[in-house]
Structure formats: C-alpha cells, structure tokens
Protein backbone atom coordinates (compact mmCIF):
# COMPACT_ATOMS: atom_id res chain seq x y z
CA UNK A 1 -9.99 -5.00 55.79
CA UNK A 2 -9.69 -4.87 51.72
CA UNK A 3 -10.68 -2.17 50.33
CA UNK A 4 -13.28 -2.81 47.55
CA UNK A 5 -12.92 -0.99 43.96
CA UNK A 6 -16.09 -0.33 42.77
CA UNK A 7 -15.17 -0.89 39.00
CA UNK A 8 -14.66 -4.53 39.24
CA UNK A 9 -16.80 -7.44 40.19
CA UNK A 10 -16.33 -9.34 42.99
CA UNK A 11 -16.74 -12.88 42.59
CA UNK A 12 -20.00 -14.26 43.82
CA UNK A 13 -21.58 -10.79 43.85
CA UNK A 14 -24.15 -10.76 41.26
CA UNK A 15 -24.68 -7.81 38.40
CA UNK A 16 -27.49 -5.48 39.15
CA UNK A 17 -29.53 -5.24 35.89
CA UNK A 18 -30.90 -2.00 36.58
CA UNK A 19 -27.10 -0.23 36.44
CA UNK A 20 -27.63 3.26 35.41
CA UNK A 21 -25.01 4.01 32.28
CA UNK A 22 -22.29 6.34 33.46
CA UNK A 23 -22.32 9.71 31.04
CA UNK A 24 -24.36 7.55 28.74
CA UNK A 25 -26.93 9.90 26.41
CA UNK A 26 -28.86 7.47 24.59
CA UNK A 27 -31.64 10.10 23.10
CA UNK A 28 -32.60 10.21 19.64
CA UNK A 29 -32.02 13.62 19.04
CA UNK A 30 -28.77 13.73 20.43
CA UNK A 31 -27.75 10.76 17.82
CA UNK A 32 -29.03 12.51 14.77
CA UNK A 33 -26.99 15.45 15.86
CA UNK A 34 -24.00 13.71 16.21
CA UNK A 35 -24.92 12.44 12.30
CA UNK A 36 -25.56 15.73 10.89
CA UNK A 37 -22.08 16.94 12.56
CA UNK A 38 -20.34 14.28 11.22
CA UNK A 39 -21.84 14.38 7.73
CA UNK A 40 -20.72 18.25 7.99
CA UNK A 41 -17.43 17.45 9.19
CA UNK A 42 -17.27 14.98 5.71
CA UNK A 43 -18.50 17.39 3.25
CA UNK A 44 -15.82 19.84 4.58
CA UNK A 45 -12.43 17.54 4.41
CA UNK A 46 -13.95 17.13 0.91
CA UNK A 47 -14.06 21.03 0.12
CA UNK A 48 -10.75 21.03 1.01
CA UNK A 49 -8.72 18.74 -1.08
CA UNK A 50 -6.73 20.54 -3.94
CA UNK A 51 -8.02 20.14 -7.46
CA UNK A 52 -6.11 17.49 -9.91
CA UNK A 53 -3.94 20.31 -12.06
CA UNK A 54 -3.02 21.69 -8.23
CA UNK A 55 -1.78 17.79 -6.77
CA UNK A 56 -0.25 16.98 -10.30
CA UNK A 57 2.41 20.36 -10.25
CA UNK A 58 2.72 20.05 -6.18
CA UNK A 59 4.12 16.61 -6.83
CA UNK A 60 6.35 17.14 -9.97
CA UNK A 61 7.43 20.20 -7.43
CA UNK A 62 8.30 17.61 -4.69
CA UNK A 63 9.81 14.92 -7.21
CA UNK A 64 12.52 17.52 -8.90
CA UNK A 65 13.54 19.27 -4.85
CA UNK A 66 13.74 15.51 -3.82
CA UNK A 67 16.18 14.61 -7.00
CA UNK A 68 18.14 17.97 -6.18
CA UNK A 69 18.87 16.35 -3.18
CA UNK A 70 20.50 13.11 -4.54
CA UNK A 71 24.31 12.70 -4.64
CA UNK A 72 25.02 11.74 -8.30
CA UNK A 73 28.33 9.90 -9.32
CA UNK A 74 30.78 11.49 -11.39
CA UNK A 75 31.43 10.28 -14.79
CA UNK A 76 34.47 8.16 -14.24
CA UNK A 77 32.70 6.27 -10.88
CA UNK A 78 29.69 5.34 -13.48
CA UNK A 79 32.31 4.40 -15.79
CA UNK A 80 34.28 1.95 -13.29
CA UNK A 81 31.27 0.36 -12.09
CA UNK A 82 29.28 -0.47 -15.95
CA UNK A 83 32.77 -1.96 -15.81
CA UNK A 84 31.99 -3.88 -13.06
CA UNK A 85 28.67 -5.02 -13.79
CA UNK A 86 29.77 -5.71 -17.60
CA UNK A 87 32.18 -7.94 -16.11
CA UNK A 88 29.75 -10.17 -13.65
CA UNK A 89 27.54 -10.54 -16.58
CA UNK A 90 30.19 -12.07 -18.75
CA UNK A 91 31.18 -14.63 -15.98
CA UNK A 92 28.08 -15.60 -15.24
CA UNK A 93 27.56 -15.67 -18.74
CA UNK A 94 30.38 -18.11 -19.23
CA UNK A 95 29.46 -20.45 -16.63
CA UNK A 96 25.39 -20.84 -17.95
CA UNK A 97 26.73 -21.32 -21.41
CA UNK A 98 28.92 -24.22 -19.88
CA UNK A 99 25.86 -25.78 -17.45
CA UNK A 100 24.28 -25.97 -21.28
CA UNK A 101 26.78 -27.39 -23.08
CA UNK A 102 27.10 -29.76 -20.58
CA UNK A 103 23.64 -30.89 -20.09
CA UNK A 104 22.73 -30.71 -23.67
CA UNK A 105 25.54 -32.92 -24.45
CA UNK A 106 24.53 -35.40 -21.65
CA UNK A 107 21.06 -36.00 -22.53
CA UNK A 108 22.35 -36.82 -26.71
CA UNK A 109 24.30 -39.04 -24.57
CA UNK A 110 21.62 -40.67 -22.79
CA UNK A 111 19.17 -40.73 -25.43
CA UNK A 112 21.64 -43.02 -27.86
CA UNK A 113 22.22 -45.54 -25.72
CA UNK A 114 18.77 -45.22 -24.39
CA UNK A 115 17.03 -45.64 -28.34
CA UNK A 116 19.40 -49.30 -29.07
C-alpha cells in the first residue's frame, strides 16, 4: 500500500473546515505585544544611527583610504595618452568637418536647381 502524507490533499478527499491551525496564536494580546516589540525594536535602530557631522567625516575618511588605494599614472603615461586622445579628437574632427562641407554644399546644390 501507499503511504499517505498527511500534508497534502488527496484528490477527492474533501477539506475539513474545522482544521485546528498548527502553532497558530491568534489572541489579541499576544498581537499587541508583538506591536509594542516591534515599535521598540524601531525606536532603537533609530537611537542608533550616527549623527550627520559623525556620517559626513566617516565618509570623507572612507573616500581619501579608498583613493590611497588607487594606482595613479606617472607623468609621462598621462602625457602619452592626452596624446592619444588629442589625436582621436582631431580625426574625428576632420572627418565631421568634411560630412559638413559636404552636405552643406549639396543642399546649395539642390536648392538652385530646385528654385528655376
């Protein structure tokens, strides 16, 4: 034979209404306790957080051991890359200004023959 688990409903076996609730405390004074400890609980997280002058200097204390921390290139790596970057900006400068030219000089085009 199958054994039966008693958590799950077998199909065709109808629900008994009158179910008692397992560990289920459904008084009225036990739910206003468990308000009054968490109201408590609230008012004490609340006590604890740090004043604004405290969290201000423990995060400017935090910023400068985090920027301690970062590897900083030396002057002739910054150097070689504003290089770098100075050069991309050129070229790309170069091209846009040719797009322009271009386009500008197509729609003067377009709008002569397009006015006779």
């Amino acid at each position: 034979m199958a054994k039966k688990n008693k958590n799950k409903a077998i199909q065709g076996e109808p629900l008994a209404a009158n179910a008692p609730l397992m560990d289920a405390d459904l008084s009225a004074q036990t739910a206003t306790a468990q308000k009054n400890a968490y109201k408590k609980n609230k008012t004490k997280k609340s006590e604890q957080k740090p004043k604004l002058g405290a969290r201000i200097r423990r995060s400017f204390k935090e910023m400068f051991s985090e920027l301690k921390k970062v590897s900083w290139p030396t002057a002739k790596k910054t150097m070689s890359m504003f290089g770098i970057v100075i050069a991309v900006v050129l070229f790309f400068l170069v091209i846009i200004s040719a797009f322009d030219y271009g386009i500008i000089n197509l729609i003067e085009l377009l709008m002569k023959h397009s006015i006779v």
